[in-house]
Every structure is written in C-alpha cells, then in structure tokens.
C-alpha atoms as a PDB file:
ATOM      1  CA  UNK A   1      75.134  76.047   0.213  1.00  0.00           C
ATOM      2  CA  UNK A   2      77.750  73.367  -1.051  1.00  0.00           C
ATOM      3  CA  UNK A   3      79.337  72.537   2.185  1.00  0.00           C
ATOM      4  CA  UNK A   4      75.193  72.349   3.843  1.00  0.00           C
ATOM      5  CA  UNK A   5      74.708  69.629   1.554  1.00  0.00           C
ATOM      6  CA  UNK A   6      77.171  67.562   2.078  1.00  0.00           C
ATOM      7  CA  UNK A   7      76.539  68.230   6.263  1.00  0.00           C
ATOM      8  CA  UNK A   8      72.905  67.221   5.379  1.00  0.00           C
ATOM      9  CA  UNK A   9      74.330  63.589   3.591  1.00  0.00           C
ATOM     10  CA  UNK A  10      76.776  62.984   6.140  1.00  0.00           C
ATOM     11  CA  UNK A  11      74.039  63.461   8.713  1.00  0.00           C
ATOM     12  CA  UNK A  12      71.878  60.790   6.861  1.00  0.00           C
ATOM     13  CA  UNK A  13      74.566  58.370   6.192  1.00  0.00           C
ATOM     14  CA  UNK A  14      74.653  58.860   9.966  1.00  0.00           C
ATOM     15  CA  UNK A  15      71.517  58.173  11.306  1.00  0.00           C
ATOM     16  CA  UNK A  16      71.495  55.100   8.910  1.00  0.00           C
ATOM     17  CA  UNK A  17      74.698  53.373  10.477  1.00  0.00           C
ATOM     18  CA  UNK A  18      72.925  54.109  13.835  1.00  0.00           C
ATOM     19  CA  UNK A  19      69.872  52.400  12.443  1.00  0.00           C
ATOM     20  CA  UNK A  20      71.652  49.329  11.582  1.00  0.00           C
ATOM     21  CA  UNK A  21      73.179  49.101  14.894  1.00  0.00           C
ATOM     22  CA  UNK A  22      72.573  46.434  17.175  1.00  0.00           C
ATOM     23  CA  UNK A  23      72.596  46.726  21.622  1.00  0.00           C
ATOM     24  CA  UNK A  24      71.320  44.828  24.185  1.00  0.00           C
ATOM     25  CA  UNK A  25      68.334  46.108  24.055  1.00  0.00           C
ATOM     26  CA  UNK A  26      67.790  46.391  20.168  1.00  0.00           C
ATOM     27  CA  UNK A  27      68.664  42.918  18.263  1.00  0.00           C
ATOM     28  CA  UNK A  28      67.339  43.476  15.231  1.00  0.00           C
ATOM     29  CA  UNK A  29      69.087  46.501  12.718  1.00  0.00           C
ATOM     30  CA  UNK A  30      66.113  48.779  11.450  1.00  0.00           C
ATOM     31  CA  UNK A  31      66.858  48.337   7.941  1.00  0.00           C
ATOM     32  CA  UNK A  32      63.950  49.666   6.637  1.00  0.00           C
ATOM     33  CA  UNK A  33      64.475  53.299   8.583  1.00  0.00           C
ATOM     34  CA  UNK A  34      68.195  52.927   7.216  1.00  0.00           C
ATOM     35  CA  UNK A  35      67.197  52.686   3.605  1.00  0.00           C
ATOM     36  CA  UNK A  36      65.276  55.595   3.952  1.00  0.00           C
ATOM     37  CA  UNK A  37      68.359  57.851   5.419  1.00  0.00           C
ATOM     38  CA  UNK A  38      70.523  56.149   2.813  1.00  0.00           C
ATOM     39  CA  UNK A  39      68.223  57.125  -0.179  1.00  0.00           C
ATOM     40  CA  UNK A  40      67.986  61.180   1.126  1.00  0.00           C
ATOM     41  CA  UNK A  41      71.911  60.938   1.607  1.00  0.00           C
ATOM     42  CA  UNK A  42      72.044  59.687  -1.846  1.00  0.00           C
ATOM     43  CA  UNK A  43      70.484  62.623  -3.311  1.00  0.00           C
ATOM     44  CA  UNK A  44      72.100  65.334  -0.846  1.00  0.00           C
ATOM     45  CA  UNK A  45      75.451  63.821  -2.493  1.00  0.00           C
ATOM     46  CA  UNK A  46      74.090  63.988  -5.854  1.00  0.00           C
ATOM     47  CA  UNK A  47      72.779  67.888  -5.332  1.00  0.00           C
ATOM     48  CA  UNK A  48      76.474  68.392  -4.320  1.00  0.00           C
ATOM     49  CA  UNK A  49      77.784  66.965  -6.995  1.00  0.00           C
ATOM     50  CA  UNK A  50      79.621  64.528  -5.526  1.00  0.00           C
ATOM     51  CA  UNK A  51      78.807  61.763  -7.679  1.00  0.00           C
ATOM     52  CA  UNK A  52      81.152  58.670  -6.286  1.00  0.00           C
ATOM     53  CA  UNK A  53      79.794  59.310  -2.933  1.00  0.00           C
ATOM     54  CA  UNK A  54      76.303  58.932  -4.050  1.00  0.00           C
ATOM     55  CA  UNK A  55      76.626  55.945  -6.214  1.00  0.00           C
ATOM     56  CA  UNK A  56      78.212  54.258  -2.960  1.00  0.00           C
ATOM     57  CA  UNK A  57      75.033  55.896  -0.631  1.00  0.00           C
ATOM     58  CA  UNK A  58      72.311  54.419  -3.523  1.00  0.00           C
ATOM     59  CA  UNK A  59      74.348  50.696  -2.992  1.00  0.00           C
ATOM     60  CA  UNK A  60      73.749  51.100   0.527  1.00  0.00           C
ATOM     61  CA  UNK A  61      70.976  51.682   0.039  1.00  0.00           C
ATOM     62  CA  UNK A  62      70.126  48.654  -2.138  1.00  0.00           C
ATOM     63  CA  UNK A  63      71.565  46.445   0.386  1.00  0.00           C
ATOM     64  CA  UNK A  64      69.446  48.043   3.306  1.00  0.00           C
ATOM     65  CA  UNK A  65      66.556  46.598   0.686  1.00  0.00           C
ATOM     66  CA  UNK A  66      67.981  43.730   0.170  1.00  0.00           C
ATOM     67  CA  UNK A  67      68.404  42.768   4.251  1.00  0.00           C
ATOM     68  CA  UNK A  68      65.056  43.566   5.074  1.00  0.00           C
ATOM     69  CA  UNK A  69      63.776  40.046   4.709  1.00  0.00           C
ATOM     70  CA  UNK A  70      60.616  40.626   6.418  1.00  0.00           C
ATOM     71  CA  UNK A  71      59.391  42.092   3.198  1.00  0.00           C
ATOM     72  CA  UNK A  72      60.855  39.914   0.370  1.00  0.00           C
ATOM     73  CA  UNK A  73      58.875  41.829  -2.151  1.00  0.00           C
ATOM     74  CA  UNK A  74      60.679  45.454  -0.694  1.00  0.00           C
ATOM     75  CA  UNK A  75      60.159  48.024  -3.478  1.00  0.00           C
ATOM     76  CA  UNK A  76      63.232  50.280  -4.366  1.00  0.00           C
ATOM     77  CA  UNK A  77      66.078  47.808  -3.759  1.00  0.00           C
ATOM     78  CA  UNK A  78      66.047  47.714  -7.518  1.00  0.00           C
ATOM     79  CA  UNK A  79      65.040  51.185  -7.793  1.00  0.00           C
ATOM     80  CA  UNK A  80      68.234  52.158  -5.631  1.00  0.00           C
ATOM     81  CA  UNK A  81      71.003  49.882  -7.728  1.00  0.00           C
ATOM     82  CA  UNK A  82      69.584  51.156 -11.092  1.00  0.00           C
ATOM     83  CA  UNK A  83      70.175  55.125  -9.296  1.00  0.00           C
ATOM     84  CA  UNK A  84      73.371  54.077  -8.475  1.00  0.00           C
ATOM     85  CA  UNK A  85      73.998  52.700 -12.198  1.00  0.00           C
ATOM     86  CA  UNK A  86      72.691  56.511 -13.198  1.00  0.00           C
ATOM     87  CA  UNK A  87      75.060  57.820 -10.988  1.00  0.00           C
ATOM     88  CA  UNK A  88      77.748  55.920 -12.713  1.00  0.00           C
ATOM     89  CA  UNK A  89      76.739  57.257 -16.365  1.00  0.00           C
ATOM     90  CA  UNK A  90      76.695  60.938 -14.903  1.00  0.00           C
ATOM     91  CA  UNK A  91      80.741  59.822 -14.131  1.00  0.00           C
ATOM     92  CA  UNK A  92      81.050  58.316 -18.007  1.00  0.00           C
ATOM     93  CA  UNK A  93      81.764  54.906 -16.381  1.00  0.00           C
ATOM     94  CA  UNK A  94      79.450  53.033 -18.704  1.00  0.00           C
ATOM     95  CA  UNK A  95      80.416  49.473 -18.394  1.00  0.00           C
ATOM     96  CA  UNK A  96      80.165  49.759 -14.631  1.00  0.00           C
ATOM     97  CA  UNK A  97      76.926  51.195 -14.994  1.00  0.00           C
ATOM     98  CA  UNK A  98      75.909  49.016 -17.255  1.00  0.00           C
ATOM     99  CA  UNK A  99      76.192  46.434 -14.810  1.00  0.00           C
ATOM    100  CA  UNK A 100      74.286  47.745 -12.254  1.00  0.00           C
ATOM    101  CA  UNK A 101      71.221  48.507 -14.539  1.00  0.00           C
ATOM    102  CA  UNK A 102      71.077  44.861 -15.250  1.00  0.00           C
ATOM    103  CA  UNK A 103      71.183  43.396 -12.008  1.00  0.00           C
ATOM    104  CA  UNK A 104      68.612  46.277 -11.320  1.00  0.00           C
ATOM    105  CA  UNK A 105      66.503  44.982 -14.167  1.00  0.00           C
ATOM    106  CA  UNK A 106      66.805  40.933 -12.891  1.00  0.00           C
ATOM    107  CA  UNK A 107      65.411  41.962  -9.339  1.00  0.00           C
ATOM    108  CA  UNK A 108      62.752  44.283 -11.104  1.00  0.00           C
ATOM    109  CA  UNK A 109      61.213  40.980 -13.099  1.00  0.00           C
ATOM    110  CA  UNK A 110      61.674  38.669  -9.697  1.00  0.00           C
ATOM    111  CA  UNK A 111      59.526  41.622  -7.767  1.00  0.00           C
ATOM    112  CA  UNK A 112      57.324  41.188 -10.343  1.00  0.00           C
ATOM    113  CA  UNK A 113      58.020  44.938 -12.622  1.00  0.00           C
ATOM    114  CA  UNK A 114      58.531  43.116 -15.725  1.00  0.00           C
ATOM    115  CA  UNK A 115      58.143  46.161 -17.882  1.00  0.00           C
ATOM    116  CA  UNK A 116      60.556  48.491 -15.914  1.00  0.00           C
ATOM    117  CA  UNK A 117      62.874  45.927 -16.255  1.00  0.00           C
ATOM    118  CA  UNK A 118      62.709  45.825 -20.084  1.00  0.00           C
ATOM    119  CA  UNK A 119      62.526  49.525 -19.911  1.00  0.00           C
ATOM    120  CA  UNK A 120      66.054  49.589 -17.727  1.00  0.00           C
ATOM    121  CA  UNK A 121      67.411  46.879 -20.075  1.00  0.00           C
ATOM    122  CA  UNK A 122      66.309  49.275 -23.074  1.00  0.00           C
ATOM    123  CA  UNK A 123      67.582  52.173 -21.869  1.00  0.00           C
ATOM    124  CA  UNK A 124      70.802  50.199 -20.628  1.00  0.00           C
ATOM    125  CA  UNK A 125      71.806  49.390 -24.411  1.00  0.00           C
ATOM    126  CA  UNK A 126      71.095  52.662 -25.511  1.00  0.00           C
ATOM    127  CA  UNK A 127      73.923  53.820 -23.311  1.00  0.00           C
ATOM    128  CA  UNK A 128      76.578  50.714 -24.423  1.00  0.00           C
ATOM    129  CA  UNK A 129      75.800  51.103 -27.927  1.00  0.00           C
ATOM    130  CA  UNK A 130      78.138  53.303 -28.659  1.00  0.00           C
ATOM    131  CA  UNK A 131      80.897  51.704 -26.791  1.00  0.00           C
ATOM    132  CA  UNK A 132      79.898  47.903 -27.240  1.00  0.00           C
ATOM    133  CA  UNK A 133      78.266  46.947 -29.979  1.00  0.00           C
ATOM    134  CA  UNK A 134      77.736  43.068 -28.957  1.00  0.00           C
ATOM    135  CA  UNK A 135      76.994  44.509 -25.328  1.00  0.00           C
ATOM    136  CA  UNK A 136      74.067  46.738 -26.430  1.00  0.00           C
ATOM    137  CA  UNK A 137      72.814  43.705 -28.872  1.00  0.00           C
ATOM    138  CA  UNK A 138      72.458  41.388 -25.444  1.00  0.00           C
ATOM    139  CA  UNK A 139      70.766  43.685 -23.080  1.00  0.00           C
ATOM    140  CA  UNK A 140      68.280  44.784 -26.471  1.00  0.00           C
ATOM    141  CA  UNK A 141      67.910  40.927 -26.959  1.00  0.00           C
ATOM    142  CA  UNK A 142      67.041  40.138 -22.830  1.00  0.00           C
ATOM    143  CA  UNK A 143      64.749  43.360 -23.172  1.00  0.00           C
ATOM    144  CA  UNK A 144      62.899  41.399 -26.070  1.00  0.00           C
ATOM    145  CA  UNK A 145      62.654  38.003 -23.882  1.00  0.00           C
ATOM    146  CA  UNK A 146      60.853  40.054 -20.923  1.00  0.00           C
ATOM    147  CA  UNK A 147      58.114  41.636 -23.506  1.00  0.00           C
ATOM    148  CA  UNK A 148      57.490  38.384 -24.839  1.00  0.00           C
ATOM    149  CA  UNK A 149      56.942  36.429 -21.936  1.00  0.00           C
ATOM    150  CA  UNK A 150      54.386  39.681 -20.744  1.00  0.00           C
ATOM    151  CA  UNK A 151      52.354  38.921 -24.647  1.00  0.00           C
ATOM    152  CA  UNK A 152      53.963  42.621 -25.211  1.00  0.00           C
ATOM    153  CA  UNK A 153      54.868  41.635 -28.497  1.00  0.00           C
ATOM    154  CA  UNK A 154      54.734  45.096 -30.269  1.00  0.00           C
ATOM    155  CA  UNK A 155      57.321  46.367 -27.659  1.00  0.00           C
ATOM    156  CA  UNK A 156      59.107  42.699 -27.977  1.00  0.00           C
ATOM    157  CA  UNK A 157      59.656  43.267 -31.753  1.00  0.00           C
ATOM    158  CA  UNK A 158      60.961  46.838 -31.366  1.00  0.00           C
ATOM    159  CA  UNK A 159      63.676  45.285 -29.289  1.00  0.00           C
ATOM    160  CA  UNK A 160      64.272  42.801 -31.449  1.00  0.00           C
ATOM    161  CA  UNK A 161      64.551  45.132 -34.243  1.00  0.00           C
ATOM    162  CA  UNK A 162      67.254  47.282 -32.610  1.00  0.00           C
ATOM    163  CA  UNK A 163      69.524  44.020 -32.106  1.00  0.00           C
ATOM    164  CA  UNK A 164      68.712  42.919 -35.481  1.00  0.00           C
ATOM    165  CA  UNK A 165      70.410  46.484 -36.997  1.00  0.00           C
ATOM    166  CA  UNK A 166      73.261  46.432 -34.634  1.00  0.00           C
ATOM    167  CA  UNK A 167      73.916  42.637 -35.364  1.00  0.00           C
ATOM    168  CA  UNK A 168      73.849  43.850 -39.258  1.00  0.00           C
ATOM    169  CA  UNK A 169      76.243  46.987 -37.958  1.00  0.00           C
ATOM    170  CA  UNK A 170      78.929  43.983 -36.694  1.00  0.00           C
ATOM    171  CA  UNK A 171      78.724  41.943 -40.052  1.00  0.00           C
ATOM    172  CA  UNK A 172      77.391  39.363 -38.224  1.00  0.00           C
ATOM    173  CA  UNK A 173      75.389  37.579 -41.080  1.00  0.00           C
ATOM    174  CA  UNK A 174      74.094  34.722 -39.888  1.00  0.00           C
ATOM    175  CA  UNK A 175      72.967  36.004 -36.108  1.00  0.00           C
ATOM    176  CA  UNK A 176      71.279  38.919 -38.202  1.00  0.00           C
ATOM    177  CA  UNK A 177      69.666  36.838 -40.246  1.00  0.00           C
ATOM    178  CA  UNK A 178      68.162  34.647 -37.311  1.00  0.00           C
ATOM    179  CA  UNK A 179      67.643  37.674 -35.816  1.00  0.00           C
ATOM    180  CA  UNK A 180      65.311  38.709 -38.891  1.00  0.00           C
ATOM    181  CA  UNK A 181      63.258  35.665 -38.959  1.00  0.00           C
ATOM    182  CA  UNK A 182      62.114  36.141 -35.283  1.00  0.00           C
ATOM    183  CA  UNK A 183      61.427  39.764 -35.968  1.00  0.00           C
ATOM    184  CA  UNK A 184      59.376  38.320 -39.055  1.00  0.00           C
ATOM    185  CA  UNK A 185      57.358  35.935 -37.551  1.00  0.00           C
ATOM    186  CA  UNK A 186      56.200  38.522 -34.328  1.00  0.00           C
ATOM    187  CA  UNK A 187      54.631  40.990 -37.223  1.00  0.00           C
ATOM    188  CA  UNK A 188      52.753  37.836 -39.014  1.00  0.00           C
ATOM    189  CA  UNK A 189      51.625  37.261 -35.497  1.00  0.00           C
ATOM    190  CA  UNK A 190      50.569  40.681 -34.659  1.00  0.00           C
ATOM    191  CA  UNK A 191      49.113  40.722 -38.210  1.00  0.00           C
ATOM    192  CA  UNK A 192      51.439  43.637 -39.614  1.00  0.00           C
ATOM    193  CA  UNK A 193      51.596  42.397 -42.798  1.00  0.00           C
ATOM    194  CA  UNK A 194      53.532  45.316 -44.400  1.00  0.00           C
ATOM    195  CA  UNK A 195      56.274  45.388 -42.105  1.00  0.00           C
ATOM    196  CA  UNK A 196      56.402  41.526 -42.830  1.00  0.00           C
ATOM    197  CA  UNK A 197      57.392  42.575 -46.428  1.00  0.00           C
ATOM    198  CA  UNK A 198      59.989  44.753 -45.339  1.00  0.00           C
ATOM    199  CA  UNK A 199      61.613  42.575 -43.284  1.00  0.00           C
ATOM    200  CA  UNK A 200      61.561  39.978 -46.065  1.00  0.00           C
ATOM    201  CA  UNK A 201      63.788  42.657 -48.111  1.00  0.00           C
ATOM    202  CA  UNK A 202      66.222  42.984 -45.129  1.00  0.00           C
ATOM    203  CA  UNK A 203      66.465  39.142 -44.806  1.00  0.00           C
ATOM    204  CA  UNK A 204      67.555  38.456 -48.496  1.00  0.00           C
ATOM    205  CA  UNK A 205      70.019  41.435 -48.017  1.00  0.00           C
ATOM    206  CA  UNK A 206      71.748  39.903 -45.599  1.00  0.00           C
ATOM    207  CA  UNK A 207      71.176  36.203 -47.028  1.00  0.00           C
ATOM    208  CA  UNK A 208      72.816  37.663 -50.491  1.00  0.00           C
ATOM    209  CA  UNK A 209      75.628  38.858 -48.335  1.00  0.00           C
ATOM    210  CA  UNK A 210      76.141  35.886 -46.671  1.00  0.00           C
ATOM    211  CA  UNK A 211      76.121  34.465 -50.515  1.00  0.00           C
ATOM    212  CA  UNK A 212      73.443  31.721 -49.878  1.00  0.00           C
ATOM    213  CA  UNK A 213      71.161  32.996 -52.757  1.00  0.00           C
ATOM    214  CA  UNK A 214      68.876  29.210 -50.902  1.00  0.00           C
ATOM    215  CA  UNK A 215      68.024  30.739 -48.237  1.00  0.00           C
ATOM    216  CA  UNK A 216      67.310  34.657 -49.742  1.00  0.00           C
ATOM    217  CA  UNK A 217      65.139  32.515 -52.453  1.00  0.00           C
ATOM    218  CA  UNK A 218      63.364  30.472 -49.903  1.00  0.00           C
ATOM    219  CA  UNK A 219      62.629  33.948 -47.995  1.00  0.00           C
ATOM    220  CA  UNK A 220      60.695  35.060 -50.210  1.00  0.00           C
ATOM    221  CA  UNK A 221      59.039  31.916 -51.350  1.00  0.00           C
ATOM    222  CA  UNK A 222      57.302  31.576 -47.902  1.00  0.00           C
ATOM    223  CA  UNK A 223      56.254  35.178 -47.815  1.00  0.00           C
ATOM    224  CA  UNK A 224      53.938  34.083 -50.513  1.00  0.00           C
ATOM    225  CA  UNK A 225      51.764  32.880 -47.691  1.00  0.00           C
ATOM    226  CA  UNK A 226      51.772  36.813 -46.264  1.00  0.00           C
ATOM    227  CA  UNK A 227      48.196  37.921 -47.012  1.00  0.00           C
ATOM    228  CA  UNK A 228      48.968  41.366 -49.738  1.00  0.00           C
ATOM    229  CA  UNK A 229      52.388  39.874 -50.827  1.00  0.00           C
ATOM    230  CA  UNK A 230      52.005  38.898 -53.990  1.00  0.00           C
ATOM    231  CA  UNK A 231      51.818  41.563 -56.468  1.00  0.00           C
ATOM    232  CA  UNK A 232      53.157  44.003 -53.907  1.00  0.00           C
ATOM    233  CA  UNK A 233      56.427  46.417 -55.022  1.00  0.00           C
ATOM    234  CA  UNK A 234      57.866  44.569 -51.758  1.00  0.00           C
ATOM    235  CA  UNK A 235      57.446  41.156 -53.929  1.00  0.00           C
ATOM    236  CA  UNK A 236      57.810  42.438 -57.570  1.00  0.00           C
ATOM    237  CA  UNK A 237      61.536  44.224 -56.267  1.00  0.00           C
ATOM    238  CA  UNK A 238      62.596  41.340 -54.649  1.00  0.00           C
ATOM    239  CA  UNK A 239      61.916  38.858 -57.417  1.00  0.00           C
ATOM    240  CA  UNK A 240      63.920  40.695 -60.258  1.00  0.00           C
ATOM    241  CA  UNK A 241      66.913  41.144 -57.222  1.00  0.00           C
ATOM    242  CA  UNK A 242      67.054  37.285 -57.273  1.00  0.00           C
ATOM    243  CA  UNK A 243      66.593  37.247 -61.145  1.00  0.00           C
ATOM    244  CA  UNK A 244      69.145  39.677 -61.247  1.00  0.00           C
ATOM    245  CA  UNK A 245      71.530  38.551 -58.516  1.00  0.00           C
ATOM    246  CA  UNK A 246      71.138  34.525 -59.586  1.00  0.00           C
ATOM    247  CA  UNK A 247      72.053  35.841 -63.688  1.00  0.00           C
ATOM    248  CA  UNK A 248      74.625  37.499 -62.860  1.00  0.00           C
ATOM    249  CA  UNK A 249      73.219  40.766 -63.899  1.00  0.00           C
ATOM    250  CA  UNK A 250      75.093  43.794 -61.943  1.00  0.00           C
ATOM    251  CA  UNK A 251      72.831  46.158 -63.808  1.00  0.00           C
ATOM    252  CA  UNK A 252      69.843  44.940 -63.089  1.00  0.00           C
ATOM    253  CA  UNK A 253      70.694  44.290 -59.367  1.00  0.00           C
ATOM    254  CA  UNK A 254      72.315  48.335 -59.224  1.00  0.00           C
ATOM    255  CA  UNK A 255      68.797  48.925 -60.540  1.00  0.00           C
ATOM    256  CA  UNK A 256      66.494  47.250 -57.526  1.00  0.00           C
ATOM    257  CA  UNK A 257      69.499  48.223 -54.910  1.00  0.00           C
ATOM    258  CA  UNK A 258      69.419  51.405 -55.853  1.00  0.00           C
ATOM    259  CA  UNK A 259      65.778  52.369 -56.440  1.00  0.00           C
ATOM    260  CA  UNK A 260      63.662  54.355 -53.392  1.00  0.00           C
ATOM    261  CA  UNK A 261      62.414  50.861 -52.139  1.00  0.00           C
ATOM    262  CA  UNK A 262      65.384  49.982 -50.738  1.00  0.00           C
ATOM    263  CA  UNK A 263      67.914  52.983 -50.276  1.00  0.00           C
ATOM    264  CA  UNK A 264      65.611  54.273 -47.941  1.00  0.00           C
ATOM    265  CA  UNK A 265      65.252  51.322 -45.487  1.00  0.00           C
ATOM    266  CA  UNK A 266      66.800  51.541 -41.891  1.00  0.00           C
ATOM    267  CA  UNK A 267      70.401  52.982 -42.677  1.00  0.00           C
ATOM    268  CA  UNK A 268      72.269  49.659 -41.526  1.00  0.00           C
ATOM    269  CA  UNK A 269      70.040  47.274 -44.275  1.00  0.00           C
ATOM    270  CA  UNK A 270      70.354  50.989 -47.029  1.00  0.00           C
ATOM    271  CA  UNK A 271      74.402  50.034 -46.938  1.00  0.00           C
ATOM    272  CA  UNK A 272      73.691  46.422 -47.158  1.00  0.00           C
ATOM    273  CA  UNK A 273      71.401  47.470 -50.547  1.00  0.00           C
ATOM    274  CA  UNK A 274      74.155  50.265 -52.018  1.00  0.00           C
ATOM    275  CA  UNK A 275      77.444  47.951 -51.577  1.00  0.00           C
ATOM    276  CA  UNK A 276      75.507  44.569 -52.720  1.00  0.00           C
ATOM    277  CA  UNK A 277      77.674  42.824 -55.739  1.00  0.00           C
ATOM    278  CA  UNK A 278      76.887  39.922 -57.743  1.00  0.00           C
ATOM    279  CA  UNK A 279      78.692  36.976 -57.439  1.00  0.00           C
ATOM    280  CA  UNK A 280      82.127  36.459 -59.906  1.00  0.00           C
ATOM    281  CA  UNK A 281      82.387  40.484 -60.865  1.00  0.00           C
ATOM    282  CA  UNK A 282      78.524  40.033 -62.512  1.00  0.00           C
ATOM    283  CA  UNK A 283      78.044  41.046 -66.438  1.00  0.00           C
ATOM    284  CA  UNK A 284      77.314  44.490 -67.852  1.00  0.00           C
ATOM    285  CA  UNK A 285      75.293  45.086 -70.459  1.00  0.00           C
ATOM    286  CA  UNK A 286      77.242  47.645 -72.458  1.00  0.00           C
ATOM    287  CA  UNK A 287      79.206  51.220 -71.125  1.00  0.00           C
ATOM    288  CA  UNK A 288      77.438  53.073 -73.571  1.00  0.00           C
ATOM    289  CA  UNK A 289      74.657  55.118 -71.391  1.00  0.00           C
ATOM    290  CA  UNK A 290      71.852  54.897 -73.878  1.00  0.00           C
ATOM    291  CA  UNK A 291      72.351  50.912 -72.569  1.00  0.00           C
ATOM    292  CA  UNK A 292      72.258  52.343 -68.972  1.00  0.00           C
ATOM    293  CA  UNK A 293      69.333  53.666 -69.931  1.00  0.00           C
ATOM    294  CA  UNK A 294      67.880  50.523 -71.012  1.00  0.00           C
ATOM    295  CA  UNK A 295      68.845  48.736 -68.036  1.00  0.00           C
ATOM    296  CA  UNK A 296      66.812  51.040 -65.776  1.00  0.00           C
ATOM    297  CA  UNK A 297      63.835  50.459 -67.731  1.00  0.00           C
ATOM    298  CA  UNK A 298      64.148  46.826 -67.397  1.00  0.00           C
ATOM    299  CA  UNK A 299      64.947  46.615 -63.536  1.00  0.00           C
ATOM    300  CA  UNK A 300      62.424  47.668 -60.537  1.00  0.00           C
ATOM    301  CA  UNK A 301      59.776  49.889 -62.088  1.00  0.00           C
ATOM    302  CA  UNK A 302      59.654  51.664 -59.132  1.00  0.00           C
ATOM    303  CA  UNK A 303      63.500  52.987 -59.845  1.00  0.00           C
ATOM    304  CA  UNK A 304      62.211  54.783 -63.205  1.00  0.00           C
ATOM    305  CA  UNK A 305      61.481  57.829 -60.812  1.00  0.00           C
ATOM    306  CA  UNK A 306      64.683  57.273 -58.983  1.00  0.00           C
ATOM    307  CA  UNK A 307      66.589  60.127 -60.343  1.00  0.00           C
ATOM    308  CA  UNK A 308      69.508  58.095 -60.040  1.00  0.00           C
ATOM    309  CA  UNK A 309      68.505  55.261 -61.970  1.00  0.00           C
ATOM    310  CA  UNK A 310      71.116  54.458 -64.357  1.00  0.00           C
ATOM    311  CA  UNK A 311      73.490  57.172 -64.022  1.00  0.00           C
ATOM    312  CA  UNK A 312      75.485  55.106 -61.134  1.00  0.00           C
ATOM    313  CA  UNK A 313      75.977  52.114 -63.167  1.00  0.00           C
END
C-alpha cells in the first residue's frame, strides 16, 4: 500500500512537469493544471510518510501559484507554502518552518486573508516559543499589527498579551513595559475596564523591577481616569505596594506581593510579585511573629484570608 503511494506521487509530480512544458505548439506552461498535480503529489508523499519529499512537492506547488500571473489574486499559493511549513514541523525543523509560515502569512494579507494570516502568525509563535523566545515575541507582535489594522482589537490585544508575558519571561523590562501600555490602552478602548486594572498591577511590577518607582507611581495615577478604579482592591493593593515599596517597608510589600490579588496573576507577572524586593535590603518590623502578625493586618486587606499572610516574612 506504501510503495502505491509513492507510484501515485511520482505519477503526479509527473503529469505536473509535463504541464509546465513548453512545444511548438503549446507556448504557454499550464501552471494552473500543474499546481493541481503538485498539491495531490504533496499529500500522496505525506500519506507515505515521506515528509521531505512533500515539503519540496507543497513548494512546487507554491511556485506553480505564484507563476500563474493571469490570476494575481490565485488562492492556495499561500495555502501551499504554509503546508509545506507544516510539513517541516512534522520533521521538528522549526526554524525552517517557521519561515515558511511567515512568508505564507505576508502573501495571505496581500491576497487580502488578513485573519488567516494572523492566525498562521499565531500559530507560528506557538511553535518557536519554546525554542526562541524573542522569535515567538515577533511573529505574536506582527499577529497583533494585522488585527489592528482589521479593528479586531479583542483578538489584537490577545496577541499583544502573549508578547507582553514572553517579553517579561526574557527580563526584558523596558520592552515589557511598553508592551503593557499598548495592551492597556486597547482594553480602555474596548471599554474592559477590569482588565485595565490588572494590567495596571502588571505594569508597576515590572516598573518596580526596572527600579523606576516614577513611572510605577505615574501608572497608577492615570488609571484614576479608569471608570471603577478608584476604590477598587486593584487600586487600594497597588497604593499600599508603592507606600510600601517607596518606605522601604519589606513587610508590608511581602504582604500585597503575596496576597491572592497578585500571586494568582498570569504565572510570568506571579514571579515578578513573589521575588519583588525593596530597594537597599528594605526594613523589618521586628522577627518576633506576633509582629508578623501585625504586619499582615496592616498590608492589603485582601491578604488577611491569604493563609500565608505573614508566615513567609
């Protein structure tokens, strides 16, 4: 059954190359028939598991597609590169694949697909991520351009947000942290005021890391203008962090860092929380735990219920 596959794709890849041919009588190469016989050869190859030979079928494929010039808009040219990319995961040769997935996805926006292009740029940085952080931040970045310039801003700030965490993941502060604001200001404009306030806590995470306690107070200074802010346990957290972080108060800092507020955020901005320290080795209030005790009452209220509230000090 094997060995009647791979007749059946060398058949195809066949009939293309006789397709393309040129005689006296034929001037013109019938690409369009030859993308056709490429594309079935492709997946004969692929149900033999021969995986190379397919990848190189799909590119032929592609540049069938691309030839055709008497349709410019030709569907599938795309389609066939981004197969060929697939093909190339299937073999574990992600950067290669990668590559192919975005020059599927810039041909997918100029044919006018805009969203399968984001969608192939999405699922492209899903597959890097592991190997390439800064890779995966890019192609989740360019996915994020193509929503926004379609008004898809929901699916724009999802994109966003993954390049905003893996940005955080790298240490890099102050991309992050511009990273953040955009993130910010596409909920305010889709009106999601509560995920405003969340993002306001990741941005003076990362601003406190960076040690610019400015820009972390300035944060949340313009978030005053978020309808539902003030008042909020969002706003009343975030003001004794500053208290606490600008006094030099580790307790009282371990306290808001520590409660359910902010432990429980995305995991990248949860370490950002546990391992934040005060600047110059901050002052404790006493060892003794009944002081420990005190100290919980006086940060966040919301880390009274925090069971370990306190107790990590």
């Amino acid at each position: 059954q094997m060995a009647a596959k791979i007749n059946e794709a060398h058949d195809h890849i066949a009939k293309a190359e006789k397709y393309l041919k040129t005689s006296f009588m034929k001037w013109k190469p019938d690409y369009d028939s030859a993308a056709s016989e490429y594309s079935k050869a492709a997946v004969a190859f692929k149900n033999a598991k021969m995986l190379e030979e397919a990848k190189e079928a799909y590119l032929q494929e592609a540049e069938a597609h691309t030839n055709n010039k008497t349709y410019p808009f030709t569907a599938n040219g795309e389609g066939a590169l981004e197969a060929a990319g697939m093909m190339l995961k299937d073999m574990q040769r992600i950067p290669e694949a990668i590559q192919y997935i975005e020059r599927a996805s810039m041909m997918y926006v100029e044919n006018g697909t805009p969203d399968t292009a984001a969608l192939a740029l999405d699922r492209a940085g899903k597959l890097i991520e592991s190997q390439d952080l800064a890779k995966a931040v890019d192609l989740y970045q360019k996915a994020a351009s193509v929503f926004e310039n379609e008004d898809r801003l929901r699916q724009a700030v999802e994109m966003l947000g993954k390049a905003s965490r893996l940005l955080v993941r790298q240490h890099k502060l102050d991309e992050a942290a511009v990273s953040i604001q955009k993130e910010k200001n596409m909920y305010k404009e889709i009106e999601n005021y509560p995920t405003c306030f969340k993002k306001t806590i990741a941005q003076v995470l990362v601003h406190l890391h960076r040690n610019d306690f400015v820009a972390a107070d300035k944060c949340v200074r313009e978030s005053y203008s978020l309808p539902g802010f003030s008042g909020s346990e969002d706003c009343i957290a975030l003001e004794q962090l500053l208290q606490g972080y600008d006094e030099q108060d580790e307790d009282q800092v371990h306290c808001v860092c520590n409660s359910p507020l902010f432990k429980y955020m995305d995991n990248d901005y949860a370490k950002l929380s546990i391992s934040l320290r005060v600047p110059g080795g901050g002052k404790k209030k006493a060892p003794a735990s009944a002081a420990d005790a005190g100290a919980g009452g006086a940060g966040a209220g919301e880390a009274d219920e925090d069971e370990y509230a306190g107790g990590l000090c």
